[in-house]
C-alpha atoms as a PDB file:
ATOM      1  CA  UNK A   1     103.250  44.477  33.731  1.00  0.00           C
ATOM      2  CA  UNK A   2     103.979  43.811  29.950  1.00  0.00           C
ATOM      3  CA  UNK A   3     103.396  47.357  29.009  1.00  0.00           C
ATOM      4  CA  UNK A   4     105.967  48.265  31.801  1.00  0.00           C
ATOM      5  CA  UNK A   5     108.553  46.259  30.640  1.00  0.00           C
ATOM      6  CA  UNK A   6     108.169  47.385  26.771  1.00  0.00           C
ATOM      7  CA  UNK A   7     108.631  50.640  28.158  1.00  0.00           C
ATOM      8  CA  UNK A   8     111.602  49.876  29.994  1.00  0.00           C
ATOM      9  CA  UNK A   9     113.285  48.022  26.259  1.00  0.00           C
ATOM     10  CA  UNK A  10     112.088  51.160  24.292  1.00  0.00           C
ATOM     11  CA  UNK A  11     114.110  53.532  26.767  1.00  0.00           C
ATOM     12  CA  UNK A  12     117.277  50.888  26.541  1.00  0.00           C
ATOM     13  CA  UNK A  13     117.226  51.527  22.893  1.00  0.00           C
ATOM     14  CA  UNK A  14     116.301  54.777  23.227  1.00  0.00           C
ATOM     15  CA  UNK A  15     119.378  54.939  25.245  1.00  0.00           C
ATOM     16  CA  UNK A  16     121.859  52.969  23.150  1.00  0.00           C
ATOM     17  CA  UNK A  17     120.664  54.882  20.478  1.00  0.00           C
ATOM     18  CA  UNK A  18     121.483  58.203  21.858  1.00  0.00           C
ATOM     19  CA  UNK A  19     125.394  56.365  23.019  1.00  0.00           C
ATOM     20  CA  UNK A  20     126.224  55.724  19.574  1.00  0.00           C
ATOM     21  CA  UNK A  21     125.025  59.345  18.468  1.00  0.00           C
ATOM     22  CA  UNK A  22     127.089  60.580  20.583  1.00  0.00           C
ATOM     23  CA  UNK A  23     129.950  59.216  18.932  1.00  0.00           C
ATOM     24  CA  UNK A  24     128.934  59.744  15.492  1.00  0.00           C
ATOM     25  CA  UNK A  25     129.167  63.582  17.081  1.00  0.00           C
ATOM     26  CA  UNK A  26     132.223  63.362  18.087  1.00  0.00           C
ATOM     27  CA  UNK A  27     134.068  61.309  14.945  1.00  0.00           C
ATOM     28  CA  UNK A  28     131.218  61.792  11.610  1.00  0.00           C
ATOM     29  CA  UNK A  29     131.212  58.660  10.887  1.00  0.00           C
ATOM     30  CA  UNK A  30     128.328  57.290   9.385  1.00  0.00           C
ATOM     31  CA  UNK A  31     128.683  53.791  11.186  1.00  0.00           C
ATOM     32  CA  UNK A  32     127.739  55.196  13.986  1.00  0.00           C
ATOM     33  CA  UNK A  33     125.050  57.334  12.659  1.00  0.00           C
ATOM     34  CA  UNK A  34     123.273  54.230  11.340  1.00  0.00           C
ATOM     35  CA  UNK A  35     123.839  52.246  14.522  1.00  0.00           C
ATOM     36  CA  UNK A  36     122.084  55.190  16.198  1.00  0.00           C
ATOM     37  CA  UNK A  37     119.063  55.313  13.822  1.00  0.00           C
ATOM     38  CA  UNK A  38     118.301  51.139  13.832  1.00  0.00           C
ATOM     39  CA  UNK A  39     118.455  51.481  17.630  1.00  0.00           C
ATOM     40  CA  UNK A  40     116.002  54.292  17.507  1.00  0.00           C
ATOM     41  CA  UNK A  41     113.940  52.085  14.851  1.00  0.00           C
ATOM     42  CA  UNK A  42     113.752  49.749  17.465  1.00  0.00           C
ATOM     43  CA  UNK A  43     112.744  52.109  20.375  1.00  0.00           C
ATOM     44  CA  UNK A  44     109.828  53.390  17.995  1.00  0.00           C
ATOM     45  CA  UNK A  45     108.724  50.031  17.429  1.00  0.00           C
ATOM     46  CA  UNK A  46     108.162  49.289  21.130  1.00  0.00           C
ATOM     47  CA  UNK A  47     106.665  52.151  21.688  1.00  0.00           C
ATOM     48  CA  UNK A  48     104.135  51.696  18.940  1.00  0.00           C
ATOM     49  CA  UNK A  49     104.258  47.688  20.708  1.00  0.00           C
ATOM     50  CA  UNK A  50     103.143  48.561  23.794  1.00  0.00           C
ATOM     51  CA  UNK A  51     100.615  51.651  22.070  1.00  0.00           C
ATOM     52  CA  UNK A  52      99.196  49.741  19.767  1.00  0.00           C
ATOM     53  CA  UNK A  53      96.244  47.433  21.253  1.00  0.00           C
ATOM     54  CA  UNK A  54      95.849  43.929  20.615  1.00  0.00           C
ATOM     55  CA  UNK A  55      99.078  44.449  18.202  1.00  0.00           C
ATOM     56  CA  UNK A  56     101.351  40.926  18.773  1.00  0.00           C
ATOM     57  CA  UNK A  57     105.131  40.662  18.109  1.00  0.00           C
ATOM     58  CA  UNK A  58     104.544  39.066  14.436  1.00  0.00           C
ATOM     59  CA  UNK A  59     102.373  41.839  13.134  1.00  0.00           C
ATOM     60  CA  UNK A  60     103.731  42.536  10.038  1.00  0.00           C
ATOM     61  CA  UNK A  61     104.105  46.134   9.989  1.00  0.00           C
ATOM     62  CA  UNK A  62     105.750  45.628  13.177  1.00  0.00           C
ATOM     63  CA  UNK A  63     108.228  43.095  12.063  1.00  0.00           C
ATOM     64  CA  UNK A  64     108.887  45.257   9.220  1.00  0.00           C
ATOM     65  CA  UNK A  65     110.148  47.960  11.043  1.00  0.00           C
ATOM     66  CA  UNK A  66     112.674  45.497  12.993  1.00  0.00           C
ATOM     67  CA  UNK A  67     113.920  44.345   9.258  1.00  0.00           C
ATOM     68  CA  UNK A  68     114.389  47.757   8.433  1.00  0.00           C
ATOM     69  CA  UNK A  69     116.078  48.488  11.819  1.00  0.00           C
ATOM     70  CA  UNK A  70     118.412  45.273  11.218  1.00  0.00           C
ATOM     71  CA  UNK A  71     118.946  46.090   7.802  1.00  0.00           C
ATOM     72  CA  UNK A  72     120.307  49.177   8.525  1.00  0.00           C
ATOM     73  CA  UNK A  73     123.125  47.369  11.052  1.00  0.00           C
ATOM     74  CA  UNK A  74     123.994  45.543   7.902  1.00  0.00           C
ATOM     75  CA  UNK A  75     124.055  48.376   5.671  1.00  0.00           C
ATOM     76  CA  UNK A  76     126.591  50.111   8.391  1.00  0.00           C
ATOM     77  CA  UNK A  77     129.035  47.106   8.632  1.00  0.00           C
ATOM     78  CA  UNK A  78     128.737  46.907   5.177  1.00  0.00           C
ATOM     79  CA  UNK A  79     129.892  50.324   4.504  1.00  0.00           C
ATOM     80  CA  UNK A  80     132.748  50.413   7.177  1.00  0.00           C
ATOM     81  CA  UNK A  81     134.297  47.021   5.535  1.00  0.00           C
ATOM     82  CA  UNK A  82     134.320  48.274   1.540  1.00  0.00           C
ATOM     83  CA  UNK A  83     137.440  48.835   0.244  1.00  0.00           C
ATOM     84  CA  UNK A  84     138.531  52.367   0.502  1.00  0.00           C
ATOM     85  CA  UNK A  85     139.112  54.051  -3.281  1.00  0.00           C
END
């Protein structure tokens, strides 16, 4: 049952990934690029979760993929706030 339902998170960021692509299509804007790869991040790292036997939430190559994947949601909002020059 826990395998099923980190399946079923990695496709909803798999999916949330591919809505904000979708709009970095349509507009180029790199916010929405880097939404689209952290949510992607994240999809990876349930897969490799639920792949990965006897691996626990606070593995630390694990959790270092989900600071990567938040630090990239950072570096977007970051980059969409900077003053314009």
């Amino acid at each position: 049952m826990e395998q099923m339902l980190t399946g079923a998170i990695a496709v909803g960021w798999l999916l949330a990934g591919l809505f904000f692509f979708r709009f970095w299509w349509h507009t180029r804007d790199r916010f929405f690029l880097w939404f689209a790869l952290s949510f992607w991040l994240e999809a990876a790292n349930r897969v490799a979760l639920g792949l990965w036997t006897g691996a626990s939430e606070h593995s630390p190559f694990l959790y270092g993929v989900r600071v990567i994947a938040y630090g990239l949601i950072l570096l977007a909002v970051w980059q969409k706030n900077r003053p314009k020059q």
